[in-house]
N, C-alpha and C. Protein backbone atom coordinates (compact mmCIF):
# COMPACT_ATOMS: atom_id res chain seq x y z
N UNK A 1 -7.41 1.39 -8.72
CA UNK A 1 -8.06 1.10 -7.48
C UNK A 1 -9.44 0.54 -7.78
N UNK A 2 -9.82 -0.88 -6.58
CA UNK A 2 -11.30 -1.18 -7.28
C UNK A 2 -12.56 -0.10 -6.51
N UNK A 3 -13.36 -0.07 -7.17
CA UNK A 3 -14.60 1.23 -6.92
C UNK A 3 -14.87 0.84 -5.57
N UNK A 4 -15.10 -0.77 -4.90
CA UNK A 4 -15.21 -1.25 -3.72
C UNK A 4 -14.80 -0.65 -2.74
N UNK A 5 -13.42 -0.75 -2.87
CA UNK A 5 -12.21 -0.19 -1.86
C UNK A 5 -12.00 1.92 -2.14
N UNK A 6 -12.67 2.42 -2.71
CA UNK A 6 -12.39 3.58 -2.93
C UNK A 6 -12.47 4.58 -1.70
N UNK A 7 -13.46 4.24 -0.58
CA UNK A 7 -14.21 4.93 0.64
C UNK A 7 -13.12 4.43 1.48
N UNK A 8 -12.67 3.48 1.33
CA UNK A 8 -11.73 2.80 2.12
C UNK A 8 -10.76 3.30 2.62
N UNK A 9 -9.58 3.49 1.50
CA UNK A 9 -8.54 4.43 1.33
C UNK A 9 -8.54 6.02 1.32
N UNK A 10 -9.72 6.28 1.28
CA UNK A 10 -9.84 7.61 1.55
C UNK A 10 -10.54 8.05 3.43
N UNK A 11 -10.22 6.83 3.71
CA UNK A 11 -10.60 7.13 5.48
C UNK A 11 -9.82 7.41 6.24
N UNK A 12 -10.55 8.27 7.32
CA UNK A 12 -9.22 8.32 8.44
C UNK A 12 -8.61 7.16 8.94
N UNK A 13 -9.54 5.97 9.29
CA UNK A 13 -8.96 4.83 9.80
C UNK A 13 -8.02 4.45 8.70
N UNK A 14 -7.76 4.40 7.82
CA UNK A 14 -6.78 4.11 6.81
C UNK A 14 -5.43 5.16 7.32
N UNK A 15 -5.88 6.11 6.69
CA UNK A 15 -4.83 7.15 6.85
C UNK A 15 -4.10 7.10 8.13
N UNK A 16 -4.86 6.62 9.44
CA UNK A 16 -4.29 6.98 10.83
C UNK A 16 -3.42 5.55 10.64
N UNK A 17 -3.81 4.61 10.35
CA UNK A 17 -3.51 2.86 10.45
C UNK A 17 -1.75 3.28 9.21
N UNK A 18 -1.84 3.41 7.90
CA UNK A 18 -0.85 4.00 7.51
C UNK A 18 0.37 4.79 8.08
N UNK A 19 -0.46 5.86 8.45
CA UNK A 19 0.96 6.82 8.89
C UNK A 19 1.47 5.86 9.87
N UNK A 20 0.90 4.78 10.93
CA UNK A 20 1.51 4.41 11.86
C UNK A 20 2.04 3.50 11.95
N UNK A 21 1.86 2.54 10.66
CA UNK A 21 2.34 1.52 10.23
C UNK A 21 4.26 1.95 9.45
N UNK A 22 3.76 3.03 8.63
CA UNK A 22 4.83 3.64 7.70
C UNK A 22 5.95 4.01 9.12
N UNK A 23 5.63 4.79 10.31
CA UNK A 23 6.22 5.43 11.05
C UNK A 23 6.89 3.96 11.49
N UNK A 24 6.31 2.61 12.43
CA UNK A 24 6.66 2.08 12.58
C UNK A 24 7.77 1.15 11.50
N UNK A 25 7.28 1.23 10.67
CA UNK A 25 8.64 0.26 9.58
C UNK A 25 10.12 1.70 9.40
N UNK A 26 9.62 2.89 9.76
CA UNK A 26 10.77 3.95 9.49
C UNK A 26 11.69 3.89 11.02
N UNK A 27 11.01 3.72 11.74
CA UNK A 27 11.28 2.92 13.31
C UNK A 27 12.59 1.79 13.17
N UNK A 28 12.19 0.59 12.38
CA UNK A 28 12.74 -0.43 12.86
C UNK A 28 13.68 -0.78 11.84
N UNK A 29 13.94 0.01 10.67
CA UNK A 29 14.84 -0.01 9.54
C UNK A 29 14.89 0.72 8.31
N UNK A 30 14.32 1.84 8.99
CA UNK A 30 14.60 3.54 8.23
C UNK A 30 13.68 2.96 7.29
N UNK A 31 12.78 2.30 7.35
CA UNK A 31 11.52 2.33 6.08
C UNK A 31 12.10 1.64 4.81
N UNK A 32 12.74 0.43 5.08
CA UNK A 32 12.96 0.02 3.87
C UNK A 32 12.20 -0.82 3.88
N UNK A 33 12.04 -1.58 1.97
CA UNK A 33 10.98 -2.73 1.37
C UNK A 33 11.10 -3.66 2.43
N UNK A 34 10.09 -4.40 2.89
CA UNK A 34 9.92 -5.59 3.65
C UNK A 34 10.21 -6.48 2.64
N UNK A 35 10.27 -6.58 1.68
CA UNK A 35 10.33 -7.74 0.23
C UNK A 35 11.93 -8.21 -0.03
N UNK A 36 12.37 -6.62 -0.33
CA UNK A 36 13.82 -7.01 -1.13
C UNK A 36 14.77 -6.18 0.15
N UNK A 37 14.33 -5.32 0.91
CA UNK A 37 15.06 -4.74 1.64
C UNK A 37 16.54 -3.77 1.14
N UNK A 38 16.38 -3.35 0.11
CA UNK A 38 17.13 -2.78 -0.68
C UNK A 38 16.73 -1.42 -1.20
N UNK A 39 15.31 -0.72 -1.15
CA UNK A 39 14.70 0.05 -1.68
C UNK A 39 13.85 0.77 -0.72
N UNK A 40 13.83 2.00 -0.57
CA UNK A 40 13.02 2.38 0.68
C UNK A 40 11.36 2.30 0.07
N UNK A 41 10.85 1.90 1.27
CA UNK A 41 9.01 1.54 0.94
C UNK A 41 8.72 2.73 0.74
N UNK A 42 7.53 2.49 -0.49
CA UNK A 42 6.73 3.48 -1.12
C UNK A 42 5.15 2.98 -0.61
N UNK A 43 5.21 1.89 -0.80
CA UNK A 43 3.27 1.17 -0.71
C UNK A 43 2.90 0.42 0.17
N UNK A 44 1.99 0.54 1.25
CA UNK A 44 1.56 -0.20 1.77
C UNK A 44 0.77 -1.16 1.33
N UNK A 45 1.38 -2.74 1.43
CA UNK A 45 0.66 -3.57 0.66
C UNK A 45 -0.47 -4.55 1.41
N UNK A 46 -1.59 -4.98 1.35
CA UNK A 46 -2.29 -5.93 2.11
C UNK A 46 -1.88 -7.02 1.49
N UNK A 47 -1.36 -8.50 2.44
CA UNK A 47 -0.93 -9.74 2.35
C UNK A 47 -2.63 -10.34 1.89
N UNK A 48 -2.77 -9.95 2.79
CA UNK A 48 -4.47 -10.92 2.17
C UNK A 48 -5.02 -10.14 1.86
N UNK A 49 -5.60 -9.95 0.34
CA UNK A 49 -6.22 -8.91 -0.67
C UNK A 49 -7.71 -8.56 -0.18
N UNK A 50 -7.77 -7.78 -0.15
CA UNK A 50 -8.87 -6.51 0.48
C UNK A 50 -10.31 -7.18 -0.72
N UNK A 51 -11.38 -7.47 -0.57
CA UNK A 51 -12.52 -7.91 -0.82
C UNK A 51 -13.73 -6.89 -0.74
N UNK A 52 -14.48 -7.41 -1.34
CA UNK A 52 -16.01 -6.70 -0.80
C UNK A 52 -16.57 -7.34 0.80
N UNK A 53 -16.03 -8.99 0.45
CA UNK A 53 -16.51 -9.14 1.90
C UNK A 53 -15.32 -9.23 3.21
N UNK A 54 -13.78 -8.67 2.93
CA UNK A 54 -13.49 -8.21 3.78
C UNK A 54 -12.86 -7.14 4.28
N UNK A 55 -13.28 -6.33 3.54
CA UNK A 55 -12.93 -4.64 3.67
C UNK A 55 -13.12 -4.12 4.91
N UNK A 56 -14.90 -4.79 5.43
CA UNK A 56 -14.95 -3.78 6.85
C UNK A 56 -14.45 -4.57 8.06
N UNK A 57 -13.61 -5.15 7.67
CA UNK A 57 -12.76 -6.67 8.89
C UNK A 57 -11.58 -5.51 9.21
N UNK A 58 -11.36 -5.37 10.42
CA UNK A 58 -10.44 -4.18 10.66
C UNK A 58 -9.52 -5.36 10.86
N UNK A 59 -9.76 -7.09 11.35
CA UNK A 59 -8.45 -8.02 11.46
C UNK A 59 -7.91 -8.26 9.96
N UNK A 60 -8.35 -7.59 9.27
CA UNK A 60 -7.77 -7.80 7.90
C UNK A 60 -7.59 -6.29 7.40
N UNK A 61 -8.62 -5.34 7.27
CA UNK A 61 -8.29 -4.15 6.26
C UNK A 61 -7.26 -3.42 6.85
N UNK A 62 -7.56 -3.29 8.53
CA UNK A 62 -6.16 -2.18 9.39
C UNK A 62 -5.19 -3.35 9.80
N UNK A 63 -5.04 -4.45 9.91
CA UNK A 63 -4.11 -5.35 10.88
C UNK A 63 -2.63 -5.10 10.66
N UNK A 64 -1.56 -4.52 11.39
CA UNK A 64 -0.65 -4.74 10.64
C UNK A 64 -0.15 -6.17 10.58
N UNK A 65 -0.31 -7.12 11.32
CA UNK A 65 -0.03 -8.48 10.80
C UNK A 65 -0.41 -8.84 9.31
N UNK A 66 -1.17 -7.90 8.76
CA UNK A 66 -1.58 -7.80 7.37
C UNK A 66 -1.00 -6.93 6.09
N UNK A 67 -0.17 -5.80 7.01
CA UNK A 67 0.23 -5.18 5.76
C UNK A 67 1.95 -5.60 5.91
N UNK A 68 2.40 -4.60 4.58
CA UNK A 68 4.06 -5.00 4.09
C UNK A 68 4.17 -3.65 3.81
N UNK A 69 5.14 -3.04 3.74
CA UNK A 69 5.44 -1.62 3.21
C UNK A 69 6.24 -1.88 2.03
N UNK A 70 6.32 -1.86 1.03
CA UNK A 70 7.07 -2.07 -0.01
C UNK A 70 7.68 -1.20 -1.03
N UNK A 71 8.79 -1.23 -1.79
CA UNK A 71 8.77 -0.79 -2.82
C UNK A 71 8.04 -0.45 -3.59
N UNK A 72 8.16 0.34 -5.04
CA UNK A 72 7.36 0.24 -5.76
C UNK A 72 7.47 -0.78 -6.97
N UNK A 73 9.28 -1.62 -7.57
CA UNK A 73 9.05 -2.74 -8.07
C UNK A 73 8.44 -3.87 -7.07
N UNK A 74 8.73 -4.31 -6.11
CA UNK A 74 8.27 -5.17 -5.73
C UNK A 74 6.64 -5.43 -5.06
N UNK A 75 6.43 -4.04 -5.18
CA UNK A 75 4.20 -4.11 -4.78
C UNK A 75 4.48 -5.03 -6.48
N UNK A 76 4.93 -4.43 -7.64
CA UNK A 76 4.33 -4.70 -9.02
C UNK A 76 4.55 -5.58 -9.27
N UNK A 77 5.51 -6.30 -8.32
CA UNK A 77 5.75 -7.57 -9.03
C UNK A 77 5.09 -8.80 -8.12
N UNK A 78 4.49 -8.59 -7.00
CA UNK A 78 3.83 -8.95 -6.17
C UNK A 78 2.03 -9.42 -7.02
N UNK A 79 1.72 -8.13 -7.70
CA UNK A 79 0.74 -7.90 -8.32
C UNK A 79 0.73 -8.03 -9.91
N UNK A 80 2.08 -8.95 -9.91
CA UNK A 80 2.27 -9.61 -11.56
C UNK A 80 2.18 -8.68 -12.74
N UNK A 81 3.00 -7.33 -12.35
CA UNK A 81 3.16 -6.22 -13.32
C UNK A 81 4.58 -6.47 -13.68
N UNK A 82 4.85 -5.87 -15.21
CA UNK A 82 6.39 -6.11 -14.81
C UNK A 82 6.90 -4.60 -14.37
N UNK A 83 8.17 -4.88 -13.42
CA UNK A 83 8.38 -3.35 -12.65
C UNK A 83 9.13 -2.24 -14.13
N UNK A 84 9.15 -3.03 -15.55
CA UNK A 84 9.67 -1.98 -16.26
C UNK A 84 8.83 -1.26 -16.79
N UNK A 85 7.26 -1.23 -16.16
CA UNK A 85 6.00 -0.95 -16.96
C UNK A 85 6.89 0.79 -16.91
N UNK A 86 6.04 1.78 -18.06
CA UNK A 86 6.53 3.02 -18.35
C UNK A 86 6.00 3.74 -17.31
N UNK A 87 6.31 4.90 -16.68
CA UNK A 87 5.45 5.31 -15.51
C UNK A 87 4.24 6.05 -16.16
N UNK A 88 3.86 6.62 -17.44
CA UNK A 88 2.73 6.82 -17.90
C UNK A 88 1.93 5.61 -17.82
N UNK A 89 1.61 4.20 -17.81
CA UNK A 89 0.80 3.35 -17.67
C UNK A 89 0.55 3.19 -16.28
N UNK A 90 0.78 3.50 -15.28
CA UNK A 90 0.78 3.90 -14.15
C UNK A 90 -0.85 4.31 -14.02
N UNK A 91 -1.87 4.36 -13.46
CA UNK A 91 -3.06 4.60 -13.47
C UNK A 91 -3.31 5.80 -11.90
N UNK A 92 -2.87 5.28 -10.70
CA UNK A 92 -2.87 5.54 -9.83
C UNK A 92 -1.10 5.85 -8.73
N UNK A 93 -1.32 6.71 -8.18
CA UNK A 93 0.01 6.62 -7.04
C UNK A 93 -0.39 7.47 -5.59
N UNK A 94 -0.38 7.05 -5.07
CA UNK A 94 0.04 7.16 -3.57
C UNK A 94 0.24 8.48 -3.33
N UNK A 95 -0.05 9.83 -2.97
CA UNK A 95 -0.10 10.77 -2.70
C UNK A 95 0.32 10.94 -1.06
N UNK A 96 1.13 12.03 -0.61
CA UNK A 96 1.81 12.06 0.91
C UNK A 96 0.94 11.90 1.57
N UNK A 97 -0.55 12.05 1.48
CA UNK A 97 -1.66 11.63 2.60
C UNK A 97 -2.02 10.37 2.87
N UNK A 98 -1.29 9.49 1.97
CA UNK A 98 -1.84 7.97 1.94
C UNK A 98 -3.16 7.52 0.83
N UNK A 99 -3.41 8.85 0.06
CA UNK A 99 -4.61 8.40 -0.76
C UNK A 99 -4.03 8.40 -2.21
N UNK A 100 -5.25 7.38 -2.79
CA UNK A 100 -4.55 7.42 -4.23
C UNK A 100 -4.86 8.69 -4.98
N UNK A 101 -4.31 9.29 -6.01
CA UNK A 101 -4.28 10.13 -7.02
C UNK A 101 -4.00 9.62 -8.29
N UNK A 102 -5.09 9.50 -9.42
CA UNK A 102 -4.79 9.48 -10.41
C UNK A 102 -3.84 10.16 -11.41
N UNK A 103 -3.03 9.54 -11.97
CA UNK A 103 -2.14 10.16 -12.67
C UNK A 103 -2.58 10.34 -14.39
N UNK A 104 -2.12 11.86 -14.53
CA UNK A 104 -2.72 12.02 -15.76
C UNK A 104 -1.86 11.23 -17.12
């Protein structure tokens, strides 16, 4: 996660914008990847990448016209990882509150 975005993801407006985004994609096709549609979403992804100068843009940081719920190969491959990375290289994951947790 960049140090920028750290206050970010740890907000309620995040967290509330998430759960309701997640609820809505579990709504309209039991929460599967918006990408491959084959894999139930793990990550909420931003289409247009989150900045220093547009983090506090709620038409960009909360919009859902902005996010994707995705897998977890396809966020990585979105983000030019390959999805066979080992899950120890893994740095960060998604914790049930919507915040990241470092993985040891």
């Amino acid at each position: 996660m960049k140090e920028f975005a750290r206050s970010f993801y740890y907000s309620t407006a995040w967290k509330k914008c998430r759960a309701a985004y997640i609820s809505m994609r579990e709504a309209a096709d039991g929460g599967l990847c918006e990408r491959c549609g084959e894999h139930p979403g793990h990550i909420i992804h931003h289409k247009v990448e989150l900045t220093p100068d547009n983090i506090n843009d709620p038409d960009v940081s909360l919009s859902f016209g902005n996010l994707m719920y995705l897998c977890h190969d396809c966020h990585n491959r979105i983000h030019g990882q390959a999805a066979e990375l080992p899950e120890r290289s893994v740095k960060y994951i998604f914790g049930p509150d919507g915040c990241p947790v470092p993985v040891a």
